[in-house]
N, C-alpha and C. Protein backbone atom coordinates (compact mmCIF):
# COMPACT_ATOMS: atom_id res chain seq x y z
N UNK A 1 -22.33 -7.28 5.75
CA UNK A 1 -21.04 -7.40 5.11
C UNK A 1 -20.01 -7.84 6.14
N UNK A 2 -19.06 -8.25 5.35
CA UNK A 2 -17.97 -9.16 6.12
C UNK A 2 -17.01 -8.46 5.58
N UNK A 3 -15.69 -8.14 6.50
CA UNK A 3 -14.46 -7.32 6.49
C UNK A 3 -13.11 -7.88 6.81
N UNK A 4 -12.10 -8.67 5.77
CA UNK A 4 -10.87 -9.22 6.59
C UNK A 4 -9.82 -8.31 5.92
N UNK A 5 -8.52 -8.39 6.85
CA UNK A 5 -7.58 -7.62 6.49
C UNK A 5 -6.38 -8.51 5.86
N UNK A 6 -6.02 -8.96 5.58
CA UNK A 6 -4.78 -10.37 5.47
C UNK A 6 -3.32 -9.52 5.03
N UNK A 7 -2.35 -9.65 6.06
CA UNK A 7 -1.29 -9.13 6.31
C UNK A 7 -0.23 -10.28 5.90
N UNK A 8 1.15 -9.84 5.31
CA UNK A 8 1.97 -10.43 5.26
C UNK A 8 3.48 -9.63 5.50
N UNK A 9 3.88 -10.32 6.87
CA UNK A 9 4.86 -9.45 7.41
C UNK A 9 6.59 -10.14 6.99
N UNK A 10 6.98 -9.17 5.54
CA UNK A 10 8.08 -9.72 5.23
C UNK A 10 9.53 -9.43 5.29
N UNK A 11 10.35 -10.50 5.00
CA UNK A 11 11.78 -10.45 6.09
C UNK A 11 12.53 -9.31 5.26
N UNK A 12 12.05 -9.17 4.35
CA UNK A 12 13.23 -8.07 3.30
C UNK A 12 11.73 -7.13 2.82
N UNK A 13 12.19 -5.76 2.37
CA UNK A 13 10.97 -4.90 1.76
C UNK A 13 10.89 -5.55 0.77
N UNK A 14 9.53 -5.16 -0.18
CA UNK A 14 9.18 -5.48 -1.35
C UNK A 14 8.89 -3.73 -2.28
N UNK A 15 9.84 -3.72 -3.03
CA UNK A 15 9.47 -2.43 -3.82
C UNK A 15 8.27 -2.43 -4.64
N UNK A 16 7.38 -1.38 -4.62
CA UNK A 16 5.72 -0.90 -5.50
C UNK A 16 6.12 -1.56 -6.65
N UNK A 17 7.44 -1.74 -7.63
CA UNK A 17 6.64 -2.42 -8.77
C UNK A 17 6.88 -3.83 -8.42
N UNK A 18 7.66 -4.52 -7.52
CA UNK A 18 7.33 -5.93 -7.37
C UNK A 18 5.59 -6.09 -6.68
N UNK A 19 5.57 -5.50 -5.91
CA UNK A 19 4.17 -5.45 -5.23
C UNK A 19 2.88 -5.68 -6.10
N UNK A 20 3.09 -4.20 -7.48
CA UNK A 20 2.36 -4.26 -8.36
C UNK A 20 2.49 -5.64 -9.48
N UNK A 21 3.61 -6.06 -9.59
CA UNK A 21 3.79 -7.19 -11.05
C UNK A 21 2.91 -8.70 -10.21
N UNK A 22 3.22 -8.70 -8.81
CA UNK A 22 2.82 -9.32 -7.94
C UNK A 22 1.57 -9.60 -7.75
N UNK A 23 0.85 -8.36 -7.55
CA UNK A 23 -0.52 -8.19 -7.62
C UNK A 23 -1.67 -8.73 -8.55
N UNK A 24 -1.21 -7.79 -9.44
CA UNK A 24 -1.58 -7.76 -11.05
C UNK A 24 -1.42 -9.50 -11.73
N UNK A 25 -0.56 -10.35 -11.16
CA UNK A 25 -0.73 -11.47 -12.01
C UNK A 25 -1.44 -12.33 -10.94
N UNK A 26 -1.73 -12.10 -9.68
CA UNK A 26 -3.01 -12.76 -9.03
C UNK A 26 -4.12 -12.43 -8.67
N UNK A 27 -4.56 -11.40 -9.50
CA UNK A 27 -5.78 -10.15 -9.25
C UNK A 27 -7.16 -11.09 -10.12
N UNK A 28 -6.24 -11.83 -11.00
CA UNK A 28 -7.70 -12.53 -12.06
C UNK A 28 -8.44 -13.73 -11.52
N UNK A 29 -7.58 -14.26 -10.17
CA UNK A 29 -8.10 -15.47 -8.87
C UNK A 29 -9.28 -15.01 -8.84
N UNK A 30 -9.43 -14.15 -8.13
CA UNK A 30 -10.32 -13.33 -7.24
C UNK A 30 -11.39 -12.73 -8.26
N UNK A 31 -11.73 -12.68 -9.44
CA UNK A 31 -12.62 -12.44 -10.54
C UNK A 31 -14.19 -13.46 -10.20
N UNK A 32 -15.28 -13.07 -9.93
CA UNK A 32 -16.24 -14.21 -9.91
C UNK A 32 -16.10 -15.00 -8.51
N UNK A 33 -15.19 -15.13 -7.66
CA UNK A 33 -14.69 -15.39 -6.33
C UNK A 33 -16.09 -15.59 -5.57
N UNK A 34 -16.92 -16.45 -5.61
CA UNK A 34 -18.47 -16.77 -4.61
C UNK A 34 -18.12 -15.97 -3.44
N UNK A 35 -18.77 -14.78 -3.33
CA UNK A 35 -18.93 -14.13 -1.85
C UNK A 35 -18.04 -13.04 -2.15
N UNK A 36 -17.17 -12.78 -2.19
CA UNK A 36 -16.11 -11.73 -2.50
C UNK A 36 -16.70 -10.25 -3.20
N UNK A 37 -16.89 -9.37 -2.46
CA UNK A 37 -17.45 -8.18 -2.84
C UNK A 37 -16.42 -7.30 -4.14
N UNK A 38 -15.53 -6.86 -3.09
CA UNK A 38 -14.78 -6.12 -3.37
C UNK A 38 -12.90 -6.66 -2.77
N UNK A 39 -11.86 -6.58 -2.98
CA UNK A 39 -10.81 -6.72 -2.78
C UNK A 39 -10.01 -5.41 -2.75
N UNK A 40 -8.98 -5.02 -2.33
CA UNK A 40 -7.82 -3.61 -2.42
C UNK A 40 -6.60 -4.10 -1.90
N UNK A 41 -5.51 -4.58 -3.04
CA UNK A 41 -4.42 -4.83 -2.79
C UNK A 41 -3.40 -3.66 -1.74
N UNK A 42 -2.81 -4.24 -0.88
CA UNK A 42 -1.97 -2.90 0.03
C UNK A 42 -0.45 -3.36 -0.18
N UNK A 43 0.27 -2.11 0.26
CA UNK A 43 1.26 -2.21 0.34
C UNK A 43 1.98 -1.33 1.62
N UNK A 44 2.55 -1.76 2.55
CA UNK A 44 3.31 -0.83 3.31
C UNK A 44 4.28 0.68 2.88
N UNK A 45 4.18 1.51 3.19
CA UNK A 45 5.35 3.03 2.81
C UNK A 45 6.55 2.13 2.88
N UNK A 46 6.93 1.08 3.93
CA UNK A 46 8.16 1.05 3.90
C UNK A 46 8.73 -0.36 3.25
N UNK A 47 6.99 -0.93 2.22
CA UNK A 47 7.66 -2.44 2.08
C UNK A 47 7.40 -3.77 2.84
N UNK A 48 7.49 -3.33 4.33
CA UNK A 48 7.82 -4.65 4.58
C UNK A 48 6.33 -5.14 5.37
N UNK A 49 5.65 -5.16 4.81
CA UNK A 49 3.89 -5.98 4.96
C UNK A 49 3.10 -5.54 3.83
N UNK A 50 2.60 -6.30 3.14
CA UNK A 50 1.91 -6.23 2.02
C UNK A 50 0.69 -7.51 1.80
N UNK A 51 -0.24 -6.97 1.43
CA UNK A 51 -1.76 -7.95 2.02
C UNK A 51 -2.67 -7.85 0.88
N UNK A 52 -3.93 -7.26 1.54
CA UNK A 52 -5.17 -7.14 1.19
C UNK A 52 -6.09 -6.61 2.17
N UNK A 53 -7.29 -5.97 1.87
CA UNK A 53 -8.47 -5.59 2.65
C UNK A 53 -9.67 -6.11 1.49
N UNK A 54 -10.64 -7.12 2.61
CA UNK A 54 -11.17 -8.06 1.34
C UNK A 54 -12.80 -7.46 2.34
N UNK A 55 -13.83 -7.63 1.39
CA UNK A 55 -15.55 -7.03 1.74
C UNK A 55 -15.98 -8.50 1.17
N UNK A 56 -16.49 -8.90 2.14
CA UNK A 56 -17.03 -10.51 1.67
C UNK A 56 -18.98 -10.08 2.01
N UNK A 57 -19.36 -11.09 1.50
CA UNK A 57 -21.11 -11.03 1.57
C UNK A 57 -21.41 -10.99 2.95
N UNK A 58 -20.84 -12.69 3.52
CA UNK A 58 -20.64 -12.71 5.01
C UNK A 58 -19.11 -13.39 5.42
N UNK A 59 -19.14 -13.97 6.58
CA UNK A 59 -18.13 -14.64 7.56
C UNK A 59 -17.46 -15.98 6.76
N UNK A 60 -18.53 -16.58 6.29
CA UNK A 60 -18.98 -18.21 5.55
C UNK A 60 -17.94 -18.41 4.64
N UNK A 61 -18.70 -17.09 4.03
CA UNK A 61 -17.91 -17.14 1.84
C UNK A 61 -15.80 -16.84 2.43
N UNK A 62 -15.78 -16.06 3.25
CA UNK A 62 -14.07 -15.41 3.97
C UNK A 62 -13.80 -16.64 4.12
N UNK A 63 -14.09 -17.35 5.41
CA UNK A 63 -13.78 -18.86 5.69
C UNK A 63 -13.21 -19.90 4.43
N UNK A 64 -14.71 -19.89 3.54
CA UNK A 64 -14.29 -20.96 2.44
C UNK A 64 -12.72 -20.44 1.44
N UNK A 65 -13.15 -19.32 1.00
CA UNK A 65 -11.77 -18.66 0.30
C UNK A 65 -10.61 -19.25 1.51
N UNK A 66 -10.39 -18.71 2.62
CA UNK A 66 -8.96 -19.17 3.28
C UNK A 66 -8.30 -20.43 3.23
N UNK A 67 -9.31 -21.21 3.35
CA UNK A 67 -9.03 -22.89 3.36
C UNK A 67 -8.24 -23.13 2.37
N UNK A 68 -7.39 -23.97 2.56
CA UNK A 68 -6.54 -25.48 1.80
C UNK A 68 -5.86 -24.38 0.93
N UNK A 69 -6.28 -24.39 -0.57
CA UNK A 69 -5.26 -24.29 -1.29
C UNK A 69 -5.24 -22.39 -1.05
N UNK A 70 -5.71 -22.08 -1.25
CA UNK A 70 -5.72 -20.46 -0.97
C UNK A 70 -4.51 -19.99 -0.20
N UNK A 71 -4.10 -20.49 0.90
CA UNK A 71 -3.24 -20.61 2.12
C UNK A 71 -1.91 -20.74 1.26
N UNK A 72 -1.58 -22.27 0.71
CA UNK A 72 -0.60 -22.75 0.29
C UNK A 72 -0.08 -21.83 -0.88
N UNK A 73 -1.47 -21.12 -1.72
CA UNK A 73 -0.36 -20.34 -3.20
C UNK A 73 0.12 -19.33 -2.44
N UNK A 74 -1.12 -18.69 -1.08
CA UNK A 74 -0.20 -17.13 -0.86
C UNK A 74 1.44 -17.46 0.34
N UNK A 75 1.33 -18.63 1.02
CA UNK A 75 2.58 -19.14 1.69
C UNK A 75 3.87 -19.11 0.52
N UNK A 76 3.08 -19.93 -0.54
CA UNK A 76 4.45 -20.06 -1.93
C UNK A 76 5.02 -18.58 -2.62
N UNK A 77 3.57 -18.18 -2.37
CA UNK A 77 4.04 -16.12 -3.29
C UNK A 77 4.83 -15.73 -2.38
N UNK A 78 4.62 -15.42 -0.87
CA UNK A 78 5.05 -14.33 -0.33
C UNK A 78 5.58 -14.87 1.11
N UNK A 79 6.21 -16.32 0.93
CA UNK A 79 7.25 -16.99 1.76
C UNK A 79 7.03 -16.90 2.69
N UNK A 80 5.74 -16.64 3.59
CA UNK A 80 5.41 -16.51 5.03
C UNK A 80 4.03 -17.10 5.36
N UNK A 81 3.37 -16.99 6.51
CA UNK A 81 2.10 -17.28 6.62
C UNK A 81 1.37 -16.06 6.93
N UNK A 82 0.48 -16.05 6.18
CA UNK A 82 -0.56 -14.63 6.03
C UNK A 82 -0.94 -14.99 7.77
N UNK A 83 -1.28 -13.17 7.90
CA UNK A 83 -2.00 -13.00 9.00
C UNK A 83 -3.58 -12.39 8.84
N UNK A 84 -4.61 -12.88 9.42
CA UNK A 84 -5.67 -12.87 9.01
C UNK A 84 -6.48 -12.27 9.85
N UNK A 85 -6.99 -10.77 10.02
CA UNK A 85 -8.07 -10.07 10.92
C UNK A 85 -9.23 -9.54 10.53
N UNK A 86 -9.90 -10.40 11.39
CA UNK A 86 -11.32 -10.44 10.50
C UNK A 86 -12.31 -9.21 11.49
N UNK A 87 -13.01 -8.69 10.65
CA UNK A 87 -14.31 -7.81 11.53
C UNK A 87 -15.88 -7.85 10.57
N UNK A 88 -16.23 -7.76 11.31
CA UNK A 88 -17.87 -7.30 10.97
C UNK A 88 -18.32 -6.03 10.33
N UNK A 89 -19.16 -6.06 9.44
CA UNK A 89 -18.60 -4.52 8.98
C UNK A 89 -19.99 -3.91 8.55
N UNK A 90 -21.07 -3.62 9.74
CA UNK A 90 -22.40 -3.64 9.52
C UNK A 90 -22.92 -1.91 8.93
N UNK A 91 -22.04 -1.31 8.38
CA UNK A 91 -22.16 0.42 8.06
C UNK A 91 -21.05 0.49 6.62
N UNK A 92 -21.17 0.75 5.58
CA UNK A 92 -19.97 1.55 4.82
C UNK A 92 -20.77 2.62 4.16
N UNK A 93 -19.62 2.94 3.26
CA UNK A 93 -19.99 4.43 3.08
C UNK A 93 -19.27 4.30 1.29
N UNK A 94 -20.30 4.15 0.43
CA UNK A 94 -19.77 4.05 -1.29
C UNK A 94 -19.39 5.45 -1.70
N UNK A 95 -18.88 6.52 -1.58
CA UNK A 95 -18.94 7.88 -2.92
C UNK A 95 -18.73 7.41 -4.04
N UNK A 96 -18.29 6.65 -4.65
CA UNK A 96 -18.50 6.06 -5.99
C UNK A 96 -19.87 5.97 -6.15
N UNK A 97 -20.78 5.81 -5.53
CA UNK A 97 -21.92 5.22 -5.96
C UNK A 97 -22.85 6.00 -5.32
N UNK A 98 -22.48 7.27 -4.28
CA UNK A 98 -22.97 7.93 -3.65
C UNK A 98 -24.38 7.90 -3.00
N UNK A 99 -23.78 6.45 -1.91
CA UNK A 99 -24.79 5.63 -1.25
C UNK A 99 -24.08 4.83 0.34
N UNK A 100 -24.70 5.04 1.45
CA UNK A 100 -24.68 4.04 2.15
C UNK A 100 -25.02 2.89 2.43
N UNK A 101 -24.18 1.99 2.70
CA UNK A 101 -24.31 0.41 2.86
C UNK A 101 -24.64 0.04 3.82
């Protein structure tokens, strides 16, 4: 498994229900998404960085999602350039499913 974090560090806070109305109307992108495990929209306590923590298959499928247009809608949503930290993520731990990965 593949692990990125994608940060967006913004000039004014964003209040939980913009975050959420925000979310929620680009959550259906990411539906069927080739490679894309799992997604978890974030939000900062104080507002001002709001992202994602994304579980990809591998490195490959993360890569292809970032490219070209991906970049340009989240630059247009959230008026900045995402910051992108990627890790390897060879251990998790499901209790939903009460199983290790």
């Amino acid at each position: 498994m593949y692990l990125t974090l994608v940060r967006f560090h913004l000039a004014a806070p964003m209040s939980l229900e913009e975050a959420t109305r925000r979310f929620t109307s680009s959550a259906p992108k990411y539906l069927g998404l080739p490679g894309l495990v799992r997604k978890h929209y974030v939000r900062s306590d104080d507002g001002m960085a709001v992202g994602g923590v994304y579980v990809w298959e591998n490195r490959a499928a993360a890569e292809a999602c970032y490219a070209g247009e991906w970049r340009d809608r989240v630059r247009a949503l959230y008026g900045v350039e995402p910051e992108i930290l990627w890790f390897d993520s060879p251990v998790g731990v499901d209790n939903l499913a009460g199983e290790l990965l």
